[in-house]
Protein backbone atom coordinates (compact mmCIF):
# COMPACT_ATOMS: atom_id res chain seq x y z
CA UNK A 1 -2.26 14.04 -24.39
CA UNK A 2 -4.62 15.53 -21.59
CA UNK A 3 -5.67 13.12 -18.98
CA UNK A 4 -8.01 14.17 -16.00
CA UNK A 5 -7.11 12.06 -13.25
CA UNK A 6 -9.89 11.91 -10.18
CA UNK A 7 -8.86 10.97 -6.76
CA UNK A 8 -5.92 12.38 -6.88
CA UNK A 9 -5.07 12.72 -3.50
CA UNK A 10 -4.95 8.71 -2.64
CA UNK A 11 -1.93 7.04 -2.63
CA UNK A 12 -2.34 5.62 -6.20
CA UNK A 13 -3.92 9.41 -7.76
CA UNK A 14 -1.18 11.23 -6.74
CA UNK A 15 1.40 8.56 -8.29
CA UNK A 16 -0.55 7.91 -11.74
CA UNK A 17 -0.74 11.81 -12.13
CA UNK A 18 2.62 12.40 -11.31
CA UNK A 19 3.96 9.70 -13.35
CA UNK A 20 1.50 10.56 -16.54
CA UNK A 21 3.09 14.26 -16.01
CA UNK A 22 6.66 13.61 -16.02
CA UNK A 23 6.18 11.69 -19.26
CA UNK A 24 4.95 14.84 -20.47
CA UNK A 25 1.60 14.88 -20.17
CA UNK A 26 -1.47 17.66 -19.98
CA UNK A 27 -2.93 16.35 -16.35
CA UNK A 28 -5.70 18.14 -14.38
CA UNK A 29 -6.90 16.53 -10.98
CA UNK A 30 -9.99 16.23 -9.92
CA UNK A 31 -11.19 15.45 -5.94
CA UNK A 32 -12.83 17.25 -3.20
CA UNK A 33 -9.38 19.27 -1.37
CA UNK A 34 -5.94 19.93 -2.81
CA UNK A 35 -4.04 17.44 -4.02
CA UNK A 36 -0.74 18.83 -3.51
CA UNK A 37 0.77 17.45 -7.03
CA UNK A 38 1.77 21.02 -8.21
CA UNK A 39 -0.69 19.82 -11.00
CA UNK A 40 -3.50 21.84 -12.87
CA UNK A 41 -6.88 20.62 -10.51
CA UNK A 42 -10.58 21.24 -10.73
CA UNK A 43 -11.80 20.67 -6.94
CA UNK A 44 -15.02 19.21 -6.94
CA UNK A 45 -17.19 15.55 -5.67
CA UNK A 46 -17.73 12.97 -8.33
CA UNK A 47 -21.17 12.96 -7.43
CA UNK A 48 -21.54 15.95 -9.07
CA UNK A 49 -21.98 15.23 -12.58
CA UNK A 50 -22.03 18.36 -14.27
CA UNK A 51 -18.94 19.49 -12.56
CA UNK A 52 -17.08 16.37 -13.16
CA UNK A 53 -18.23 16.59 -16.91
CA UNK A 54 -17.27 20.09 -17.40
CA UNK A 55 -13.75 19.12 -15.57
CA UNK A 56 -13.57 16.20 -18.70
CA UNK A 57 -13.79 18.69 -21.31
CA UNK A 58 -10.78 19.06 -23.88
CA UNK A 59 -9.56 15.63 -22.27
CA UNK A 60 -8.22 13.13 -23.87
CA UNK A 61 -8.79 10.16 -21.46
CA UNK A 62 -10.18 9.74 -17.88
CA UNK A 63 -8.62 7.97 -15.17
CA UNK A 64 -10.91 6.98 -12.44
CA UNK A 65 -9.54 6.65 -9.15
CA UNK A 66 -11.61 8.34 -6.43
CA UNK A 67 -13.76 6.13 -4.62
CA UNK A 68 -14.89 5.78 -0.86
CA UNK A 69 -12.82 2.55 0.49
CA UNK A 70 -13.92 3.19 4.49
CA UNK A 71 -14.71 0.00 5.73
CA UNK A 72 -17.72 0.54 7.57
CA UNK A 73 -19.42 3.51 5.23
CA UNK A 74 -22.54 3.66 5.34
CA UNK A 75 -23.90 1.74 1.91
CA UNK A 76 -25.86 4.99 0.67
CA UNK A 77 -22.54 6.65 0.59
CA UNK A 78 -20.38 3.98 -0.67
CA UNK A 79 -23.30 3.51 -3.55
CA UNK A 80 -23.03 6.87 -4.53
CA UNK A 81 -19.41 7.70 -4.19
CA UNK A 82 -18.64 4.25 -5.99
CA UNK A 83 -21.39 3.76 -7.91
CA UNK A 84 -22.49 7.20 -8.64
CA UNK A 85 -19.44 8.75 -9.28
CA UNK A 86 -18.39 5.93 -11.39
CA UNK A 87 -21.66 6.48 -13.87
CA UNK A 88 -20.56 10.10 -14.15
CA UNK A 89 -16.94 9.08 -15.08
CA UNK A 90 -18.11 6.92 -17.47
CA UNK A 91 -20.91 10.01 -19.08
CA UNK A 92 -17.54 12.58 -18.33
CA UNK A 93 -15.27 9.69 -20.57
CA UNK A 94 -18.04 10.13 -23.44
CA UNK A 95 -16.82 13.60 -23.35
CA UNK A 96 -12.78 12.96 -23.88
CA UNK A 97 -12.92 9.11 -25.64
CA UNK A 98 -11.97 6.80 -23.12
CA UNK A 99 -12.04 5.67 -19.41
CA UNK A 100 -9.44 3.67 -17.55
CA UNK A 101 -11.08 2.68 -14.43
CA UNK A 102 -9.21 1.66 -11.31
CA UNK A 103 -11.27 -1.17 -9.17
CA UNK A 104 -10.11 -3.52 -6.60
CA UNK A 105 -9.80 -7.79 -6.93
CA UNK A 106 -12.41 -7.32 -3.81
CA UNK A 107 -15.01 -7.01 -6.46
CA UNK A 108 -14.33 -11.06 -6.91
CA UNK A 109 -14.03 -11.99 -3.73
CA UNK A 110 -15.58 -15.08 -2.15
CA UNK A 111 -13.97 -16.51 0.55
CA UNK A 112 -11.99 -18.97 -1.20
CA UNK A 113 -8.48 -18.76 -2.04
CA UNK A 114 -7.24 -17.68 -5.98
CA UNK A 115 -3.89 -19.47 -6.87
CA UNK A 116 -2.80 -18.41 -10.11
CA UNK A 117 -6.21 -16.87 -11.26
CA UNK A 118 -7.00 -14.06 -13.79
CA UNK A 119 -9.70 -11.38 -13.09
CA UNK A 120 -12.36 -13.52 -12.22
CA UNK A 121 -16.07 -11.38 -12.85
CA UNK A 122 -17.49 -8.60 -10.34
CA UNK A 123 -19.96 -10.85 -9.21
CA UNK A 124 -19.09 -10.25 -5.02
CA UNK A 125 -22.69 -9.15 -3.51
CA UNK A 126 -21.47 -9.62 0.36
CA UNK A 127 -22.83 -7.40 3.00
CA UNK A 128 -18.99 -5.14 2.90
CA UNK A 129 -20.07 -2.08 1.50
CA UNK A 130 -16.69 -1.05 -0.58
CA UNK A 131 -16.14 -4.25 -2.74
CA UNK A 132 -20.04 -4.56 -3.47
CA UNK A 133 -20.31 -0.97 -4.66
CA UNK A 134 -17.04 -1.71 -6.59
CA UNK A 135 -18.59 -4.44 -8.14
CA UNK A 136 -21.48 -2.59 -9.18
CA UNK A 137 -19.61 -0.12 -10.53
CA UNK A 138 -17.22 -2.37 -12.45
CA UNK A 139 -20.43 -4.10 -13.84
CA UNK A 140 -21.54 -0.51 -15.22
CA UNK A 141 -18.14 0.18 -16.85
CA UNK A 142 -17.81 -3.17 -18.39
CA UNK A 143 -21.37 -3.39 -19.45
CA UNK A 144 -21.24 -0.34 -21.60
CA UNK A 145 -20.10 0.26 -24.80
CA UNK A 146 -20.36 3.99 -25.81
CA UNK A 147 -16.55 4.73 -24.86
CA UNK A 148 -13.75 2.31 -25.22
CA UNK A 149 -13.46 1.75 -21.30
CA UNK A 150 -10.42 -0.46 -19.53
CA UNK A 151 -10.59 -1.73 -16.23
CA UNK A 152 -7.54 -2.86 -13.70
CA UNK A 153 -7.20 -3.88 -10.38
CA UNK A 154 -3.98 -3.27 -8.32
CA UNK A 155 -3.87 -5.69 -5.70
CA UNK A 156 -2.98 -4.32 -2.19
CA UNK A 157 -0.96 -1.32 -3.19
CA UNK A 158 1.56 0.02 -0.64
CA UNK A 159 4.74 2.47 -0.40
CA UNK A 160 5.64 5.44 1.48
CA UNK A 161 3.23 7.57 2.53
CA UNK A 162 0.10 4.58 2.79
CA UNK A 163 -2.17 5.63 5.19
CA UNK A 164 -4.45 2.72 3.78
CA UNK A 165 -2.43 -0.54 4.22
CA UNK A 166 1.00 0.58 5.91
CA UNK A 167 -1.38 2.78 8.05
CA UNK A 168 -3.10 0.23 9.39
CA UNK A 169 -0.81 -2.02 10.09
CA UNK A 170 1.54 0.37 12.29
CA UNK A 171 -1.31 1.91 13.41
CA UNK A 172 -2.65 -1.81 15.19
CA UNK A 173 0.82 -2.76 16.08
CA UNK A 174 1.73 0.71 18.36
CA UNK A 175 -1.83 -0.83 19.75
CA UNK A 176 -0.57 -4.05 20.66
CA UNK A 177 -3.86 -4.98 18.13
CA UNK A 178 -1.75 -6.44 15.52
CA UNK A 179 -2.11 -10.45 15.15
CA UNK A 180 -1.77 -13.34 12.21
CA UNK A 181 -4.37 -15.28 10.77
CA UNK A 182 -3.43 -18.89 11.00
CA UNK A 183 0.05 -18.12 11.65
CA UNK A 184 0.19 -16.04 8.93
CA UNK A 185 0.96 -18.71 6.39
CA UNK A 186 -1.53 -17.77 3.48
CA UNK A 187 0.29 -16.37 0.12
CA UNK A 188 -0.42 -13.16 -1.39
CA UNK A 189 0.19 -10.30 -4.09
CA UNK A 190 0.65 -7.26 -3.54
CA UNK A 191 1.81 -4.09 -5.42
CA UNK A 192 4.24 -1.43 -5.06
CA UNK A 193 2.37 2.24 -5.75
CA UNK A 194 5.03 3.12 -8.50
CA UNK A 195 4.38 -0.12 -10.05
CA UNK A 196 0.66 -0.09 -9.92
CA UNK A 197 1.20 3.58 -11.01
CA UNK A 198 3.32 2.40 -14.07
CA UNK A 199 0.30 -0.14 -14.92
CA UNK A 200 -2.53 2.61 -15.27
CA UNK A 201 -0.31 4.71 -17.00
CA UNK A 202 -0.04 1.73 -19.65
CA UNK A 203 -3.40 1.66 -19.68
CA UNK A 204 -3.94 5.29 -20.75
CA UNK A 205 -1.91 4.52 -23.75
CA UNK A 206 -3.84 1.10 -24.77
CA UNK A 207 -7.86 2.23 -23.68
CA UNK A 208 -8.54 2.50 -27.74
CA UNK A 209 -11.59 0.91 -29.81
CA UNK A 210 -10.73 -2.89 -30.47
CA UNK A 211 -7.50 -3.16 -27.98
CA UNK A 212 -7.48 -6.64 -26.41
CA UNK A 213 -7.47 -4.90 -22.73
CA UNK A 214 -10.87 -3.25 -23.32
CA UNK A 215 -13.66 -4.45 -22.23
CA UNK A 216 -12.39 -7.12 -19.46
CA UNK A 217 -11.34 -6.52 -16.04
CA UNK A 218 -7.14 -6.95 -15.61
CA UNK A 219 -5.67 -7.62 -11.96
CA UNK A 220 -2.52 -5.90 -11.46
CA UNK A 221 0.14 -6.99 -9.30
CA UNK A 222 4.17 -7.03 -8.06
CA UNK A 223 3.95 -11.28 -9.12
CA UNK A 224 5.99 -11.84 -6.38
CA UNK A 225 3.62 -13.35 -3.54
CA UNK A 226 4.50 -13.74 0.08
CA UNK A 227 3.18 -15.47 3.47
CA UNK A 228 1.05 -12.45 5.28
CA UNK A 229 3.39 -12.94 8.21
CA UNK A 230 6.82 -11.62 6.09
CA UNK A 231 4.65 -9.05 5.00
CA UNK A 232 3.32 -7.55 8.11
CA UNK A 233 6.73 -8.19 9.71
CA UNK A 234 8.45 -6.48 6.92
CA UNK A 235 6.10 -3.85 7.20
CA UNK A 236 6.50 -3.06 11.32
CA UNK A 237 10.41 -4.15 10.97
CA UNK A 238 10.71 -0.61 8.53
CA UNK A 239 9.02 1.57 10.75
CA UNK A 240 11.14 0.48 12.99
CA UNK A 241 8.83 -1.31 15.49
CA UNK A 242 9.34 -4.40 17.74
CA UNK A 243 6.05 -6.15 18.35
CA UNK A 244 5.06 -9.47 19.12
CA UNK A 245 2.55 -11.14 16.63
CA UNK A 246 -0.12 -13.89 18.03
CA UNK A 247 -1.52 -15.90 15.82
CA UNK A 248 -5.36 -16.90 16.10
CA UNK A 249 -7.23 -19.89 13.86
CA UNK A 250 -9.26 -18.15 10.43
CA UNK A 251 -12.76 -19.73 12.24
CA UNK A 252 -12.16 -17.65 15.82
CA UNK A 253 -10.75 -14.89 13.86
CA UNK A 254 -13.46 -14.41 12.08
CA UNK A 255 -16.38 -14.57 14.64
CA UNK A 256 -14.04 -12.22 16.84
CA UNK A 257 -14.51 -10.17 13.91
CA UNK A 258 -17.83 -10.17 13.68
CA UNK A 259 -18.83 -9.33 17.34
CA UNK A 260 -16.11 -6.44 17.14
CA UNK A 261 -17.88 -5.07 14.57
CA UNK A 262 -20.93 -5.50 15.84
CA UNK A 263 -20.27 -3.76 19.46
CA UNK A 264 -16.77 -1.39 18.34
CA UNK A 265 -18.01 2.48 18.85
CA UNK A 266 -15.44 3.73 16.64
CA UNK A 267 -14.80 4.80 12.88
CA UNK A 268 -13.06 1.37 12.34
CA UNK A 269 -12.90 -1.43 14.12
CA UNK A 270 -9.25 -3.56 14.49
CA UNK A 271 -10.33 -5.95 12.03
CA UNK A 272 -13.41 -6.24 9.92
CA UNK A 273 -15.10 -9.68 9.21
CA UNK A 274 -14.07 -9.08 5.50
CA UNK A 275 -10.59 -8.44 6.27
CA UNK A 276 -10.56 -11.61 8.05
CA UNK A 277 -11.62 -14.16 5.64
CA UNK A 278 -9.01 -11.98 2.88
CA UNK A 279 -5.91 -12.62 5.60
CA UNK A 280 -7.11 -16.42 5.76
CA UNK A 281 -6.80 -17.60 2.44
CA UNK A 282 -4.27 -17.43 -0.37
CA UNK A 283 -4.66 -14.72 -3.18
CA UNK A 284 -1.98 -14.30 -6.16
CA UNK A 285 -2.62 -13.73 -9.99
CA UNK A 286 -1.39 -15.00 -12.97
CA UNK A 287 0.70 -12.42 -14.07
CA UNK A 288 1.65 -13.18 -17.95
CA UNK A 289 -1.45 -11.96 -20.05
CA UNK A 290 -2.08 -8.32 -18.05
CA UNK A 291 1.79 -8.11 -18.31
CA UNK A 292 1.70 -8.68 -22.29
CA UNK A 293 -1.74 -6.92 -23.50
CA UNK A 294 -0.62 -3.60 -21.17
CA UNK A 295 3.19 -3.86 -22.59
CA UNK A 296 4.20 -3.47 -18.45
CA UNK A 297 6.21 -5.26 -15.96
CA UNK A 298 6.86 -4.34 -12.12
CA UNK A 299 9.91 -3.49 -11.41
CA UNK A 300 10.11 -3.35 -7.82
CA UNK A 301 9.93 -6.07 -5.63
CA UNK A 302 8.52 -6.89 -1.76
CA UNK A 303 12.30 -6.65 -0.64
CA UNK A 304 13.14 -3.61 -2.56
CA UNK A 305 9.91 -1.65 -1.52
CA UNK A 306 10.35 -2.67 2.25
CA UNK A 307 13.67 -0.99 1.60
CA UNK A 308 12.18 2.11 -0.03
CA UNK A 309 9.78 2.04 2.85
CA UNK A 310 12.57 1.85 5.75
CA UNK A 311 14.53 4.87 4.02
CA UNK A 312 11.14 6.93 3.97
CA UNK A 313 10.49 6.36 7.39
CA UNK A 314 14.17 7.53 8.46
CA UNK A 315 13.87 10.47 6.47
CA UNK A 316 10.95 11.40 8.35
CA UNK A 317 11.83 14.02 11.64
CA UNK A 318 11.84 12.22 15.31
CA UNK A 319 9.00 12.90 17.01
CA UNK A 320 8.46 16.02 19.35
């Protein structure tokens, strides 16, 4: 099978392209720089149609990955990165037969908690410029049917080499920046990269005319939900960090959050008003029908991965 893979430089890309290759697969990459998979890659910007188009040719399947997640992008940009590049996935799928597209349970988001919920619809119209051009995107995708089109979303991926969650995380807690919602207490998913990886790679094999997963969004996740405080202390603990966590109540945290944002200089403020409600309220998925219709089950779980994660961090040279 050939399978063009965009974004392949995220976290996710390079994992789902790796992982579709080692199985044997043709895989070409497309994104803007190097990808660094060893892997056949077009280099190019999904808002380029034609280019992305030509890349599709000869494919079998599309995986699309690439998308603009900075939180405070300007909404032309996240519109056409997210939006844009998603409509010329969906005209490059036409081209090789089918289109697994990778979104985000943001897309569903609305301030109250999901215990035990499917994929609710991409109905999320917030001011937050990532989930609402994710929704619109997932609309487009799911709203079509020219090419037999699935749609997952991985739930707070993470693993060695995250500059996205784990990133952030260490990156506020060398600040002293780093505090708990309520204490910390609300329950979530999340998912390991090679897990999530191991989902979309299902998904390449099951995106076919009348398969139950098409035309339906599908979260992904580990299934094994924790309080945010084990995870962030998990996550700090394997870098090797001491830091001491204050906890602030979900109403001040959030209108901290919104005068941050509203006087931080910076590319990214140390927490967004949309991160804040997320961190406040409890978010894990019933696991049992995505598990069955994509033939997949994680394998790694919060303990083992914080493991994983420890051992990559002291492989990694002391600093200079």
């Amino acid at each position: 099978m050939k399978v063009l893979v965009t974004g392949a430089t995220s976290l996710l890309g390079r994992h789902v392209a790796l992982q579709l290759a080692a199985r044997g697969e043709e895989v070409t990459c497309f994104q803007r720089r190097p990808s660094a998979t060893g892997l056949r890659e077009v280099l190019g910007d999904v808002r380029d149609g034609p280019s992305l188009r030509r890349a599709a040719a000869g494919q079998d399947a599309v995986v699309h990955l690439a998308a603009l997640v900075a939180p405070r992008a300007a909404w032309t940009d996240a519109y056409a990165v997210n939006v844009g590049g998603t409509e010329n996935a969906l005209a490059a799928a036409r081209e090789a037969g089918a289109l697994v597209h990778v979104s985000t349970p943001s897309v569903a988001f609305h301030d109250v908690p999901a215990i035990g919920l499917g994929a609710e619809p991409p109905t999320y119209d917030g001011p937050d410029p990532y989930p609402r051009s994710k929704a619109l995107a997932e609309q487009l995708v799911l709203q079509q049917t020219e090419v037999p089109a699935s749609v997952l979303r991985p739930h707070l991926v993470w693993g060695p080499g995250d500059t996205q969650l784990v990133g952030r995380i260490l990156d506020r807690a060398r600040a002293g920046q780093l505090v708990l919602i309520d204490h910390g207490q609300a329950l979530i998913d999340t998912t390991f990269v090679d897990d999530a990886a191991a989902a979309i790679v299902s998904a390449v094999d099951r995106t076919r005319a009348g398969s139950e997963l098409v035309g339906r969004p599908w979260v992904v996740s580990g299934a094994d939900p924790r309080p945010v405080r084990d995870l962030l202390c998990g996550i700090v603990a394997a870098a090797g960090l001491t830091v001491r966590l204050r906890s602030v109540p979900a109403p001040l945290a959030a209108r901290l959050a919104k005068i941050t944002e509203r006087l931080w200089r910076g590319d990214e403020p140390p927490i967004t008003s949309f991160a804040a409600r997320q961190l406040s309220v409890a978010h894990w998925f019933d696991q049992r029908a995505v598990q069955r219709v994509l033939g997949w089950q994680p394998q790694v779980s919060v303990d083992e991965g914080l493991a994983r994660l420890a051992a990559s961090f002291a492989e990694q040279p002391p600093p200079e």
